[in-house]
Each structure stands twice: as C-alpha cells, then as structure tokens.
Protein backbone atom coordinates (compact mmCIF):
# COMPACT_ATOMS: atom_id res chain seq x y z
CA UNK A 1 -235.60 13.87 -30.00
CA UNK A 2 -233.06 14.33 -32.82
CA UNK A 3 -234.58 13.34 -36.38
CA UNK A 4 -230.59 15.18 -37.48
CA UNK A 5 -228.49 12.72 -35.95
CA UNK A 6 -227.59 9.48 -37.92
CA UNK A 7 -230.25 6.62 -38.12
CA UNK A 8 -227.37 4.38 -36.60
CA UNK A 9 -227.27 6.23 -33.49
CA UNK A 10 -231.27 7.01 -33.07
CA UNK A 11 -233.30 4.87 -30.30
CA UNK A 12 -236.47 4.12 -31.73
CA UNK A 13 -239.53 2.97 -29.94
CA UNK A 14 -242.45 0.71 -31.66
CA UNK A 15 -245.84 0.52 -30.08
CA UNK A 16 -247.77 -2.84 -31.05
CA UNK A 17 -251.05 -1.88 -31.08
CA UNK A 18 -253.03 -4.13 -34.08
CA UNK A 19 -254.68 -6.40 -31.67
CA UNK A 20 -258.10 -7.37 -31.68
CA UNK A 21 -258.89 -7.22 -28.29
CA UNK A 22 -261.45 -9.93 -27.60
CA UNK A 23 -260.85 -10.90 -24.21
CA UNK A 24 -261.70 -7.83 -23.42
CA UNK A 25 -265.45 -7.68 -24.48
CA UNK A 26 -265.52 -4.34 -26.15
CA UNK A 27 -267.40 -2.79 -29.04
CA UNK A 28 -263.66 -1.70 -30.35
CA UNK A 29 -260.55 -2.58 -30.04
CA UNK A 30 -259.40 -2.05 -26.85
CA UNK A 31 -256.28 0.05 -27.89
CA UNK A 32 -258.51 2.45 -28.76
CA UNK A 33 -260.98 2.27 -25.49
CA UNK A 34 -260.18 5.29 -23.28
CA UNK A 35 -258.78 4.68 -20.61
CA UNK A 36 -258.21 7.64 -17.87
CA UNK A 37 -259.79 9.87 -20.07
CA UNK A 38 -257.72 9.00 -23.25
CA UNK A 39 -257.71 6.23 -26.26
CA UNK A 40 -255.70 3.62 -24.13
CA UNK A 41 -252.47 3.76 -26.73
CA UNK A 42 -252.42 7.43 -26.31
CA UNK A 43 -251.08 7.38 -23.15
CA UNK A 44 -247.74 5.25 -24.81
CA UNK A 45 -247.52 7.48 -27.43
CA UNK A 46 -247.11 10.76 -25.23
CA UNK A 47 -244.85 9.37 -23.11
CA UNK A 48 -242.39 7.89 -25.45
CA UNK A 49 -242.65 10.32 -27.63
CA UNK A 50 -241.74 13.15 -24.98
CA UNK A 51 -238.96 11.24 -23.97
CA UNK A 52 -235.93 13.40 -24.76
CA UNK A 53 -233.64 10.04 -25.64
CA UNK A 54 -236.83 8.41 -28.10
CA UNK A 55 -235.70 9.78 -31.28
CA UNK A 56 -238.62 8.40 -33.40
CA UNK A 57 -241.67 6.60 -32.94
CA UNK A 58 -243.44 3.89 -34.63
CA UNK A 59 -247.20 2.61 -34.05
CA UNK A 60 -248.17 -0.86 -35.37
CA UNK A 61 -251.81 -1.02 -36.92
CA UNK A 62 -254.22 -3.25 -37.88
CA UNK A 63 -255.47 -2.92 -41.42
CA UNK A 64 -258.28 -0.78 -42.00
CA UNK A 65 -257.55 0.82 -38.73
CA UNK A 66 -255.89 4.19 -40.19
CA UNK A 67 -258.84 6.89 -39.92
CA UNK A 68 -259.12 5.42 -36.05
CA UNK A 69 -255.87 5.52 -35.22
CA UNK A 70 -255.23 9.19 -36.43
CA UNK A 71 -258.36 10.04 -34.38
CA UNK A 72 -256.91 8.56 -30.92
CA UNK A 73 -253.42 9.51 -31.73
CA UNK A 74 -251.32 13.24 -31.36
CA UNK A 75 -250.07 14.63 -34.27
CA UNK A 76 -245.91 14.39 -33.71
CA UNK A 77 -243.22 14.80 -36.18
CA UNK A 78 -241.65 11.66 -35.07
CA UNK A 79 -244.90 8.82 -35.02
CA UNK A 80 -245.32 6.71 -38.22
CA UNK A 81 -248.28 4.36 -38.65
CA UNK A 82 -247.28 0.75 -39.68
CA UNK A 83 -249.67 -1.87 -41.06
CA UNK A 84 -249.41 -5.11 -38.61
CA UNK A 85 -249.99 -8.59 -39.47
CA UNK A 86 -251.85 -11.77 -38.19
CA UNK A 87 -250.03 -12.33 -34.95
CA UNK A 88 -247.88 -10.33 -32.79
CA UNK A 89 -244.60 -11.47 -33.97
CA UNK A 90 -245.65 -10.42 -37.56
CA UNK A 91 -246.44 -6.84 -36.63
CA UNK A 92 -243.22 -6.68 -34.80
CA UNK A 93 -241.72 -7.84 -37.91
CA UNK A 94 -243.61 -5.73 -40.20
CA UNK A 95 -242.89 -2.83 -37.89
CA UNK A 96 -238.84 -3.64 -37.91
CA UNK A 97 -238.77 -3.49 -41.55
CA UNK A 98 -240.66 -0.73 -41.82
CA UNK A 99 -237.51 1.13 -39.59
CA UNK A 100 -235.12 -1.00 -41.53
CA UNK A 101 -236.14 0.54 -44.77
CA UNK A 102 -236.20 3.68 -43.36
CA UNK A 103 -232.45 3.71 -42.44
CA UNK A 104 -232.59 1.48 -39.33
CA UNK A 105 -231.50 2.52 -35.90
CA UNK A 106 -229.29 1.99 -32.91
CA UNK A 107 -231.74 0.29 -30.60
CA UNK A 108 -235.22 -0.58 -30.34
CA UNK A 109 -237.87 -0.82 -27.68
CA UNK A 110 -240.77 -2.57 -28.18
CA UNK A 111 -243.93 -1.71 -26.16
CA UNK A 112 -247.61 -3.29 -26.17
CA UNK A 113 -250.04 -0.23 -26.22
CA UNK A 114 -252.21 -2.65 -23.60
CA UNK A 115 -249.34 -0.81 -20.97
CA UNK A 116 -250.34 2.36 -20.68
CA UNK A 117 -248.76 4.40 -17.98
CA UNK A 118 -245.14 3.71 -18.71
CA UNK A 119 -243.41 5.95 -16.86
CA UNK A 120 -239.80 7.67 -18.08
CA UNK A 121 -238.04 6.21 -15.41
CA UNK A 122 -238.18 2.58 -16.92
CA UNK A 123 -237.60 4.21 -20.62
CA UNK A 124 -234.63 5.41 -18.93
CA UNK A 125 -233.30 2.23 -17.54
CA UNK A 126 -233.83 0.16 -20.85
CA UNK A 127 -231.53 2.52 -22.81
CA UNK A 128 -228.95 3.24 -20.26
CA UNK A 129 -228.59 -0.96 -19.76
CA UNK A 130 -228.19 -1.03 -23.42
CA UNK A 131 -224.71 1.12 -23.27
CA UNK A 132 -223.37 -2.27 -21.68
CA UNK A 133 -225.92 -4.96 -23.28
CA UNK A 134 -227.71 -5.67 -26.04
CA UNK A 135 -231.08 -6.55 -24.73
CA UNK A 136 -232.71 -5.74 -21.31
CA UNK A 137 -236.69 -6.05 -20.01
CA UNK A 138 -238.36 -4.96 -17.40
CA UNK A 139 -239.34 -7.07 -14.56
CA UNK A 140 -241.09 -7.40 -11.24
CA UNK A 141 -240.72 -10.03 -8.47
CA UNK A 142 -243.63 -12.62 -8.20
CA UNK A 143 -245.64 -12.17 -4.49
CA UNK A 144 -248.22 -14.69 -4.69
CA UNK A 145 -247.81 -18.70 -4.38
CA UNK A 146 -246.81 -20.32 -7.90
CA UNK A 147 -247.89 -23.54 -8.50
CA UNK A 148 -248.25 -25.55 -11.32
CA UNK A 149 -251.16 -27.62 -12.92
CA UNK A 150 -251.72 -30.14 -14.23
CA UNK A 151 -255.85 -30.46 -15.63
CA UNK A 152 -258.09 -29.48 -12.94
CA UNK A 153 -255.39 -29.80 -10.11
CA UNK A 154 -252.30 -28.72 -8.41
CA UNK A 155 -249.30 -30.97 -9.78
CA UNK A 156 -246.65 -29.00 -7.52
CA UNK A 157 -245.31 -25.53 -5.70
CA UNK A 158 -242.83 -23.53 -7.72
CA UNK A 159 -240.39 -21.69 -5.96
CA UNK A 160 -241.59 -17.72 -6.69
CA UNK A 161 -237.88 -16.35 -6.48
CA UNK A 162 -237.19 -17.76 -9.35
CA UNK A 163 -240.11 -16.63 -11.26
CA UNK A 164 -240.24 -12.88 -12.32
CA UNK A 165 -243.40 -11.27 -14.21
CA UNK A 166 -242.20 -9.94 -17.27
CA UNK A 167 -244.02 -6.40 -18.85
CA UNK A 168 -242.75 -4.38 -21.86
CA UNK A 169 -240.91 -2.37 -23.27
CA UNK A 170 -238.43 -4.39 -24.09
CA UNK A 171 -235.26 -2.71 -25.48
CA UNK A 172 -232.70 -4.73 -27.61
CA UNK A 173 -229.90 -3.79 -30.63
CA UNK A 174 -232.05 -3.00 -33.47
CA UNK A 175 -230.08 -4.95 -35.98
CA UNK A 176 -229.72 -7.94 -33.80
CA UNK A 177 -233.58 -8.12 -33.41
CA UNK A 178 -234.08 -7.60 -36.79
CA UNK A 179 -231.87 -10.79 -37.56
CA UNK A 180 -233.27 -12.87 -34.37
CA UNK A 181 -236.79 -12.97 -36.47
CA UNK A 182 -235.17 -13.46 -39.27
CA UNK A 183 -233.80 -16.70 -38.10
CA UNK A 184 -236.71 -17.35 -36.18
CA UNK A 185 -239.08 -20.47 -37.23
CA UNK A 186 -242.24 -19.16 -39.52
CA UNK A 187 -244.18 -22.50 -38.05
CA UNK A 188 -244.11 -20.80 -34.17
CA UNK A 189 -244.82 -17.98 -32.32
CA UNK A 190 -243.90 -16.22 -29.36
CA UNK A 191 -245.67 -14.22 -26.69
CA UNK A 192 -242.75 -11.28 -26.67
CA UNK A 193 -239.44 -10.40 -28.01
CA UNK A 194 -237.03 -11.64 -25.79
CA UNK A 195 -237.89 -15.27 -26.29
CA UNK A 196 -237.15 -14.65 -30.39
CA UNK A 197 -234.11 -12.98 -28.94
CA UNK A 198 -233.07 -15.69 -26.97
CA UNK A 199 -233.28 -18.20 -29.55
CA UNK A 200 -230.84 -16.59 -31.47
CA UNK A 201 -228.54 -17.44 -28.76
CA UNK A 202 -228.03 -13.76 -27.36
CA UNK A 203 -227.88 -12.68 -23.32
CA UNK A 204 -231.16 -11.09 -22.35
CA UNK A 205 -230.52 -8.98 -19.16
CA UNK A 206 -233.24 -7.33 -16.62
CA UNK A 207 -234.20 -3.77 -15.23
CA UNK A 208 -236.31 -3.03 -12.54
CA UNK A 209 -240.03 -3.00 -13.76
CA UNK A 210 -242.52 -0.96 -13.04
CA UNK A 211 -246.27 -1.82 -10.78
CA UNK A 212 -247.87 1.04 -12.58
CA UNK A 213 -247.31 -1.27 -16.06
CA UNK A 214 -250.35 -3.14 -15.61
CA UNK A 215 -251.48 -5.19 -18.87
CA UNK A 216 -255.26 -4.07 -19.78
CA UNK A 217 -256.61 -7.57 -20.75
CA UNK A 218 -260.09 -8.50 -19.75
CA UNK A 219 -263.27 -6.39 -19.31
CA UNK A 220 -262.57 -6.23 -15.46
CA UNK A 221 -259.60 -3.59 -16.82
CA UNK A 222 -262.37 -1.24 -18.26
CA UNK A 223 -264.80 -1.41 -16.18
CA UNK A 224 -266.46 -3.81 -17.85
CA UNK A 225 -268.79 -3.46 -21.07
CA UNK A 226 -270.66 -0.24 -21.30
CA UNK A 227 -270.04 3.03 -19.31
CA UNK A 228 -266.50 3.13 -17.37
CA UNK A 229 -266.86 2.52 -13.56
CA UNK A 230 -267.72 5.31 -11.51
CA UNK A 231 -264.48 7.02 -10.08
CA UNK A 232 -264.29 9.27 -7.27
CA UNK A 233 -262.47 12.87 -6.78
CA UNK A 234 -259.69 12.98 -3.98
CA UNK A 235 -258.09 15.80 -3.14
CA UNK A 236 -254.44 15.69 -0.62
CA UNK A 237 -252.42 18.45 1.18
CA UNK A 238 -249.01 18.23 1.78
CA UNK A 239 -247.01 21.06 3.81
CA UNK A 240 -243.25 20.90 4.94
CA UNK A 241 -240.64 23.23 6.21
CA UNK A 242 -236.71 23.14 5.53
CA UNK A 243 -234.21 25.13 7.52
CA UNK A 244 -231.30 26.24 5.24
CA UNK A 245 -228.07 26.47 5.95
CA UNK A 246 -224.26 27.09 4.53
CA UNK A 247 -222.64 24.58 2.77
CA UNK A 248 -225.73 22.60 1.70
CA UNK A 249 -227.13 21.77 -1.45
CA UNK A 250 -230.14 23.38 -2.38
CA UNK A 251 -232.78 20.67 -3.89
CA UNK A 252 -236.15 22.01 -5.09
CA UNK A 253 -238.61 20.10 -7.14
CA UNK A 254 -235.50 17.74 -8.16
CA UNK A 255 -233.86 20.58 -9.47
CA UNK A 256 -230.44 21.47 -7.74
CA UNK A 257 -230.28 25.46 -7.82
CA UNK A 258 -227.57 27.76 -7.05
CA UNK A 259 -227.63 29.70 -3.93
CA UNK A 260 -225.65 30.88 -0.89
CA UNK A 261 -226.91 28.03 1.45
CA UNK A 262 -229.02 24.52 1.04
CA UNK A 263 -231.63 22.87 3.23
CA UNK A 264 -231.35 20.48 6.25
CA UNK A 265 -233.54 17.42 6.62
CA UNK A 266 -234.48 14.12 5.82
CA UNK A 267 -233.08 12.62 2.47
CA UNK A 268 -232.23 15.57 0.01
CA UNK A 269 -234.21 18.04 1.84
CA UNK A 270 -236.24 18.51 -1.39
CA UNK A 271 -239.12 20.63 0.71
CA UNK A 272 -240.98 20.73 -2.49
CA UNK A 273 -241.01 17.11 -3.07
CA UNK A 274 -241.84 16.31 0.27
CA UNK A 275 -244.86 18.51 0.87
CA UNK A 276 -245.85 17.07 -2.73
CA UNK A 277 -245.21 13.67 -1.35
CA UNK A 278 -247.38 13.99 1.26
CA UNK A 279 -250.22 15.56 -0.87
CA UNK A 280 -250.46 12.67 -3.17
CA UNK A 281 -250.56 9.76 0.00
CA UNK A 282 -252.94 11.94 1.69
CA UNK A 283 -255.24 12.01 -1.50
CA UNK A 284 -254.90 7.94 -1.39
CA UNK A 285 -255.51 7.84 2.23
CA UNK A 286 -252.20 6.20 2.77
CA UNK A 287 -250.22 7.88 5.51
CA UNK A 288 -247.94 10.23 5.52
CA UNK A 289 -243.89 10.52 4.16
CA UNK A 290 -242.37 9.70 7.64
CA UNK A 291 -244.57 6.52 7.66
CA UNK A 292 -243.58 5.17 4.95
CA UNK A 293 -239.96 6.66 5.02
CA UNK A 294 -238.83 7.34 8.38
CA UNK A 295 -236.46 10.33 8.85
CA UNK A 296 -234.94 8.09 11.84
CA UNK A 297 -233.90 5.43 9.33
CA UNK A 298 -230.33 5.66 7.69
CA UNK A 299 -230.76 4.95 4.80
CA UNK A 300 -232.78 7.07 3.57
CA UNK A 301 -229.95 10.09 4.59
CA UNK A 302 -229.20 11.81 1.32
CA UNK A 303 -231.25 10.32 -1.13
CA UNK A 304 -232.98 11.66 -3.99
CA UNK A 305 -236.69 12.87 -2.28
CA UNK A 306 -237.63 12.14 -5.85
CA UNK A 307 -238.01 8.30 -4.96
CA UNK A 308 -240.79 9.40 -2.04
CA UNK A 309 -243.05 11.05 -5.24
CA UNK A 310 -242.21 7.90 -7.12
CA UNK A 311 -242.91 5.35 -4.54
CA UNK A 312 -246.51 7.82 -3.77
CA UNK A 313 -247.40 7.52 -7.53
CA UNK A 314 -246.67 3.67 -7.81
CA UNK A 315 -248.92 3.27 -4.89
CA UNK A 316 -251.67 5.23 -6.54
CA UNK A 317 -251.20 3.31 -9.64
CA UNK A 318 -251.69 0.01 -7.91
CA UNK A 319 -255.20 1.40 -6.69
CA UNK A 320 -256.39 1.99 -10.07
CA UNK A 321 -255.75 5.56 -9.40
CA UNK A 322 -255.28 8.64 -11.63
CA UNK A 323 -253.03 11.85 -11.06
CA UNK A 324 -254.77 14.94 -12.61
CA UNK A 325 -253.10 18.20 -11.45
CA UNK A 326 -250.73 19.08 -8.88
CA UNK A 327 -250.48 22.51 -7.49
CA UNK A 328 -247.57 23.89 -5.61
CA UNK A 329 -246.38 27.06 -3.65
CA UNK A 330 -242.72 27.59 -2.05
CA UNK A 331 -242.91 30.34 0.65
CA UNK A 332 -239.18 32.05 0.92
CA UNK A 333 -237.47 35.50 0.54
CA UNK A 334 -234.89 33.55 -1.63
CA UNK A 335 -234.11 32.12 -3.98
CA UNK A 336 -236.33 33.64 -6.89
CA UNK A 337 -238.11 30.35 -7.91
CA UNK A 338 -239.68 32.23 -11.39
CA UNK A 339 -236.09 31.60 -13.15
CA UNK A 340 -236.69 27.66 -12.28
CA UNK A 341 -240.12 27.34 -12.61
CA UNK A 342 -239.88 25.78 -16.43
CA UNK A 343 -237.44 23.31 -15.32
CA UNK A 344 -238.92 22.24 -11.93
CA UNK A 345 -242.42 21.81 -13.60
CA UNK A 346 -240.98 19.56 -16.55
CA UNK A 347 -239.00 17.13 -13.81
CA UNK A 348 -242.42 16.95 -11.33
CA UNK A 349 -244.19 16.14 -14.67
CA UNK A 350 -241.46 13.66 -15.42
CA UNK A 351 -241.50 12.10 -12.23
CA UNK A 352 -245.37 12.15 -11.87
CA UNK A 353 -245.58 10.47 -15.88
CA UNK A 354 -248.58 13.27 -16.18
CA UNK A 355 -248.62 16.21 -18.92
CA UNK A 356 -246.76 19.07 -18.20
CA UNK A 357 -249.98 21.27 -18.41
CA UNK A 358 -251.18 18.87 -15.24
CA UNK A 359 -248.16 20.60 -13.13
CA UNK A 360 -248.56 24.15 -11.40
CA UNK A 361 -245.90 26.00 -9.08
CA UNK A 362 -246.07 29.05 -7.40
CA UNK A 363 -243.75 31.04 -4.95
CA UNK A 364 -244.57 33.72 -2.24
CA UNK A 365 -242.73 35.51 0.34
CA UNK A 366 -243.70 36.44 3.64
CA UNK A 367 -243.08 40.20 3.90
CA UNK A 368 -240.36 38.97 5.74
CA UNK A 369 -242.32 37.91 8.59
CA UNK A 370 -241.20 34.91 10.39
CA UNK A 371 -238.63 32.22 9.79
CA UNK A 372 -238.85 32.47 5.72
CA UNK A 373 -239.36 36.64 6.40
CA UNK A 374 -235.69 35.43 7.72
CA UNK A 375 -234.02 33.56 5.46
CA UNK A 376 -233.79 31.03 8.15
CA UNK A 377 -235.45 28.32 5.93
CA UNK A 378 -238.51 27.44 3.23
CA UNK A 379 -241.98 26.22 3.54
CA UNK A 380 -243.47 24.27 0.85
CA UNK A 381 -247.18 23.68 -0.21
CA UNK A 382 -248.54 21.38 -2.46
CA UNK A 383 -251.94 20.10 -3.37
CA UNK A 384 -252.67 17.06 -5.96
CA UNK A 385 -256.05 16.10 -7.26
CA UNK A 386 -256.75 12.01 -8.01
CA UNK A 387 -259.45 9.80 -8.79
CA UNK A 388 -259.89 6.61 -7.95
CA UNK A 389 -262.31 3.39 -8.74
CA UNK A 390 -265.10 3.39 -6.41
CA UNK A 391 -265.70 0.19 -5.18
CA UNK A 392 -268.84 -1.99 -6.61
C-alpha cells in the first residue's frame, strides 16, 4: 500500500457493511457475528487491506454502529469508517463521496462484508482486468437446473450456460462509478454495482470467481441462533520427494530460488507445495494430489503447483471448512532455505488467504545420509490443521 503516490493512481477498496442483517436471525448484525473465529467483516478487512496493490480502505457503517465497528475491526493506517445510508446503493454512494472528497482514486472495488474469505487471487484479477477495462466482476458458472416461476409453479427451463452467479468485489473506474449513480434514478434501486454501471451505458466484463465467496445470508450460515455449530479438528500429512537436476528451475513454496540445479516432476516440481497439497486433502479426506491431478496427464506438465494448494483450499472452503496453521519442513543439504523463509511463508499465506502467523517452515539436512545426504534431490513435509462443520 502506498498512501505517497497520487490519489489518481491509488486502487481503493470499500467494504459495505451497514446492513441490518435480518434474514439472518441474529441478536446483532451479522457483519459483526464471528464467523471462523472472527467478527465476519474482519476477515474482508485483513485481506484487502494486506493486499500489496489496495492502497486504502474504506468500511461503510450503519449509524450508531462506530464503538462496534472499532471493536471487530484492526487498527490500519489505511481503513476509514463511513456512515451508510438506508439501502445499499446509498452507502455505496455515501462511501464514493466520502473517497471523492478525499481526493478520489484510480479504481474502486466494492465488496459486501457478507463475503468473507476473499482470497488475493480474485483481488488480483479485478485490478489487472482493469489495465484493459473499466469494470470487471467476479463470476461462477451455474451447476444446478434453472427454471423459472411463475406463482407456485414451474413456467419454464432456462438454459444454465447462460446464467452465471455473480459475487463481489466488483472493481470499476472510480470516477465512472461515481458518475453512473449520479445519473442513476433516486426512485430505484439495485442489488449491486454493475447494474448502476450498466445503465450508464458502459461494458461490464467478467473474471473468474471464486467458490470460497460464499454470501452469509440466513441463520443456516451461522449455525443458526445461539452457540456456533460444533466443528471438528482435522489434522493431514503430506510428504513428497523431488530429484534435482541441471538445467531446471528450482520452485519452492512458489518461490523460484537460485541454485546450481532445479527439480524433476510433475507440474513445477514445487516439492513444498505438493507435500502441502497433499496435507490439506488428506485433512478433508479427499484423496490425494495424483487423484485429483494426475502426473500422467499433459496438461498439467509445467504448471504452477500453486493451483494444486488453490484447488485443495477451494475444496475445503466448499465444506464449510477452516485452515488454521500449516507446518512445513524441507529435508536437503542445499539450498539454505533460512534466506527464503520470509518470502516463501508470505506466498503460502497468500495462496492459503490465512494470516501469515498461521504459516510455519522449517528445513533439515540429513547428515548427508541418503539421497538428500547427496544432493541427489529434496524431501518435503508438511502438516495443516482444519476444522470442519460436524454434521447435525
């Protein structure tokens, strides 16, 4: 985050998070309910706020909500508390101001705090469709049957592939947002951004959304009304082996290092990423990497093992899951892994969306006994610690 560089360049983010909540049947609003183990709009804050390309960040309120909100919220440099109004679109508008009397910005994502494990991967996509665009939202493909009704009854079957579910943030040229609900009609409403955007005639394009975005709506979301569900502890081991050889790249935790030879395998070779791979599907009881990636398949040659850890973490996500620590241990003579421990933590955190203090990594040798004794390759260790909704 740069507060230095001129407003006009700065990507801002505002959280809406003045809602009332009702449908979900709490004693609160449910912004503020915790939700794995934090007040639910928290977990937005933290994550676009450690975003290295969110250069400040703005939370919509409700009125009266201040002393509450400073309770459930960090304390960041960058966050500024906005007063909301009636309906959405007003607190978006209040919140828009708010920046635009402030000096404005370059762009603007807009996020409901009822999504709260955004992960950096779709923060990243918004802003880098914005170099060629001026508005882009997440979405994911519809997989159920879509019909439509008409009363009590079905009136006819619409075609699902061209019906997307759309989640949030949604990123768009600050200035041409701010105009778009300017020229908006004060008589109507609208459920997000992009339809205000639209309306003012601009191109609304589409990323790739994100499973782990779920909307927390009704009391089902929290466990209903009272104590939080019970959840129980998993824990997963992952272990994988690498040979190395000359003329390879050398991938460890998604951090390329330097060294006199690189590792052989499947994708990237990332040993780190696959052992942690395997830790977090084993902790969901959900196979192993080669079962859901198989080495045998093309294309999967070369590719980032970073995706596996992804595509583990979506899947954990979709089971109501939690990620709380990961622990890791490479086993080789070289490279020394202390000089890239920093950076290998901060990408694993990154690609896990969990705090950096959630992320451990260890290396060990083998008094040069054995392959790694060697140098003829690296083991890799990892073991990750979930929780998950037990079942009613």
């Amino acid at each position: 985050m740069d507060e230095a560089r001129d407003p006009s360049e700065q990507n801002h983010a505002l959280i809406v998070a003045a809602g009332a909540g009702a449908r979900a049947g709490l004693d609160r609003p449910k912004q503020f309910e915790p939700v794995g183990g934090k007040p639910m709009v928290r977990h937005s804050v933290e994550r676009l706020a450690s975003h290295p390309r969110i250069d400040q960040l703005w939370v919509v309120i409700a009125e009266g909500q201040e002393d509450e909100a400073r309770a459930a919220l960090p304390r960041h440099p960058t966050l500024n508390l906005v007063t909301g109004g009636a309906t959405r679109r007003q607190s978006v508008r209040n919140g828009l101001e708010a920046i635009r009397r402030a000096g404005g910005a370059r762009n603007i994502l807009i996020h409901d705090a009822a999504r709260p494990f955004l992960s950096p991967q779709v923060i990243s996509r918004l802003l880098d469709r914005l170099e060629s665009a001026s508005a882009a939202i997440p979405v994911l493909p519809s997989v159920d049957t879509m019909v439509q009704l008409a009363d009590d009854h079905v009136e006819r079957t619409v075609d699902r592939t061209s019906v997307w579910r759309v989640q949030t943030p949604q990123a768009f040229d600050f200035h041409k947002l701010l105009a778009a609900h300017d020229a908006f009609p004060t008589d109507l409403d609208a459920t997000d951004d992009a339809q205000i955007f639209r309306a003012a005639g601009h191109v609304v394009t589409v990323v790739e959304g994100d499973e782990a975005l779920k909307k927390y709506t009704l009391p089902a979301d929290f466990g209903g009304k009272g104590p939080d569900k019970m959840r129980e502890i998993r824990t997963g081991m992952g272990f994988d082996v690498h040979r190395l050889a000359a003329g390879e790249e050398l991938w460890l935790g998604g951090v390329k290092i330097e060294h006199d030879a690189g590792l052989v395998g499947h994708s990237d070779a990332d040993v780190l990423l696959h052992a942690l791979t395997d830790a977090l599907l084993g902790a969901a009881a959900a196979g192993d990497i080669g079962d859901h990636f198989p080495p045998s398949d093309p294309q999967w040659r070369g590719v980032a093992s970073a995706r596996f850890a992804e595509f583990a973490v979506s899947l954990i996500r979709e089971k109501g899951g939690v990620i709380h620590n990961v622990d890791m241990t490479v086993i080789c003579e070289a490279p020394k892994i202390k000089p890239h421990r920093d950076a290998i933590c901060a990408t694993v955190a990154d690609i896990l969306a969990i705090d950096l203090d959630r992320v451990s990594i260890k290396a060990t040798t083998t008094e040069r006994l054995g392959f790694a004794g060697r140098g003829e390759g690296i083991a890799a260790q990892a073991i990750a610690t979930i929780s998950l909704e037990q079942e009613q």
